[in-house]
Each structure stands twice: as structure tokens, then as C-alpha cells.
Protein backbone atom coordinates (compact mmCIF):
# COMPACT_ATOMS: atom_id res chain seq x y z
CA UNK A 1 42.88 -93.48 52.64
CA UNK A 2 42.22 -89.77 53.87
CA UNK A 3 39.09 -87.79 52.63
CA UNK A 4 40.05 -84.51 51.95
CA UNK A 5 38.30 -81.57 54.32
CA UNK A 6 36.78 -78.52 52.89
CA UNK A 7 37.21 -76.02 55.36
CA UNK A 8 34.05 -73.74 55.34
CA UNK A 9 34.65 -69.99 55.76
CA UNK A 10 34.55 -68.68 59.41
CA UNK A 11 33.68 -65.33 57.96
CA UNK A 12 30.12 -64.26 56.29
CA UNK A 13 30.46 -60.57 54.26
CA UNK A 14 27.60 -59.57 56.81
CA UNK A 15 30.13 -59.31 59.17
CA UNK A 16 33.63 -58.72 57.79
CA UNK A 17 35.39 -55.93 59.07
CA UNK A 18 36.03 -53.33 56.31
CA UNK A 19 38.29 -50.75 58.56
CA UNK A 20 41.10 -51.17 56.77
CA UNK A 21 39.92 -50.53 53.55
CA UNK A 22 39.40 -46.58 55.14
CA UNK A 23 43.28 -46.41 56.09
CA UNK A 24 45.85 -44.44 53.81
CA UNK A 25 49.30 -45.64 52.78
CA UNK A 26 50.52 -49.14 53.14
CA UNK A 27 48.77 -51.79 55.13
CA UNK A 28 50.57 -53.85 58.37
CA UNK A 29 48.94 -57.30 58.85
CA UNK A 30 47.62 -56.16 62.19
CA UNK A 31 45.42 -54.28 59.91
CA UNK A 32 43.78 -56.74 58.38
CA UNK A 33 40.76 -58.42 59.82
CA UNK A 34 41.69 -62.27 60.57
CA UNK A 35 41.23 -64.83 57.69
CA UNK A 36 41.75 -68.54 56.87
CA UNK A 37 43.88 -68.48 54.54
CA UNK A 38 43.13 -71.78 52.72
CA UNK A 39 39.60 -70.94 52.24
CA UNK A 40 39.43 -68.94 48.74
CA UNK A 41 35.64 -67.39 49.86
CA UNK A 42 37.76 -65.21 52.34
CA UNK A 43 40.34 -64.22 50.73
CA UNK A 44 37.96 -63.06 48.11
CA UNK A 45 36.30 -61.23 50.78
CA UNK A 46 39.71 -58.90 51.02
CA UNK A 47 38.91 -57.53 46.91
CA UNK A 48 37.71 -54.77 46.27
CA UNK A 49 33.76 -54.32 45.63
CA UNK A 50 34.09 -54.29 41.93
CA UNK A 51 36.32 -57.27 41.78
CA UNK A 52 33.78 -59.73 44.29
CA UNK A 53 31.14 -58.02 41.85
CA UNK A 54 32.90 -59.74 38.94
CA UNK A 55 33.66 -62.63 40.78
CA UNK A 56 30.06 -62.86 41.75
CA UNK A 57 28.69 -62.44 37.92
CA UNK A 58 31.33 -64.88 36.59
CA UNK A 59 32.04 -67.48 38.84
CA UNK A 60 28.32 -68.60 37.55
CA UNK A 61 29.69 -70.33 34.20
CA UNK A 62 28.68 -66.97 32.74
CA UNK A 63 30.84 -65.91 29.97
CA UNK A 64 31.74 -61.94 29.85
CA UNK A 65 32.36 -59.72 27.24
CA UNK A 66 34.76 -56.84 27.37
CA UNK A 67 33.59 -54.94 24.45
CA UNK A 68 30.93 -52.09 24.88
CA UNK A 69 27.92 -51.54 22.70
CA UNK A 70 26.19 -48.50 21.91
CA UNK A 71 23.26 -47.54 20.50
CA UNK A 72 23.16 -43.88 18.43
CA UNK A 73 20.85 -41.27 17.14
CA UNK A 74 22.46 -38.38 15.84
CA UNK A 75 20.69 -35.58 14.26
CA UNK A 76 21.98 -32.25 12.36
CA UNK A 77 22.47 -28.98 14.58
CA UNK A 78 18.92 -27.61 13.22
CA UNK A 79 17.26 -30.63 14.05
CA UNK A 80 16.25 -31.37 10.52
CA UNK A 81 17.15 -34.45 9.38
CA UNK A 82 18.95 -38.10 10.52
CA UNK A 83 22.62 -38.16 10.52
CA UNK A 84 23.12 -41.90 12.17
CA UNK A 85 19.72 -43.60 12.85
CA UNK A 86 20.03 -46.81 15.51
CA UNK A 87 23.64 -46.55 14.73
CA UNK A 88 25.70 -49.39 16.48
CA UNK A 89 28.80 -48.39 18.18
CA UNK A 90 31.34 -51.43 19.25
CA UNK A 91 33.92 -50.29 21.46
């Protein structure tokens, strides 16, 4: 019986070219840099930096949350007194 073959990527980020990501209007695949398209490192190399960022954080077991918490102090226009104190805001 066959082993399966991981392929490893033949591209590091070090040294992926990023010119096409400072073109305009639609992309030709000359303008793409050359990738193996089974390996799923590279084609996450193609996202864009906030998306590998997420990858990156995630693909750790790490569990995300998409709410945002804030933390408020609110006082009066004359400065005189508290109106929210270490007031939690969930978003």
C-alpha cells in the first residue's frame, strides 16, 4: 500500500513575491508569483495580511471572539461628578 506524500512548500513568506498585490484592476495568472497548488501554506501565502494574521492567531486551537469590549469613564461636561464609572461596553 502507498504512503501518502506531504508536499512541503517551495515558497517561505521571506521570499514571496508581493508585486501583484501593487497592481490595479483584475489580475492575469501571469501575475501571480508561481505556487503549488496542493500545498495549503502557499496558497495561504496569496491572502491578504489581515487574513494570514487570523490564520496565524487561529490555526493554534485558539478560539476567537467576535464581540468587542470596552471599558468607560464618563464624566459630566463640568467635570463634577461620575456619569458611568468602569462601565462595560459589549459590542
Amino acid at each position: 500500500m502507498d504512503t501518502p506524500t506531504t508536499a512541503t512548500p517551495s515558497v517561505t513568506s521571506a521570499f514571496f513575491d508581493r508585486s501583484y498585490e501593487k497592481t490595479y484592476g483584475y489580475l492575469k495568472i501571469e501575475d501571480f508569483p508561481s505556487v503549488n497548488w496542493a500545498v495549503k501554506e502557499e496558497i495561504e501565502l496569496l491572502f491578504p495580511p489581515y487574513q494570514r494574521a487570523m490564520l496565524a492567531r487561529g490555526g493554534k486551537g485558539a478560539i476567537m471572539g467576535t464581540g468587542i469590549e470596552l471599558t468607560l469613564n464618563l464624566r459630566t461636561p463640568y467635570n463634577d461628578r461620575d456619569l458611568f464609572l468602569n462601565t462595560v461596553l459589549e459590542l
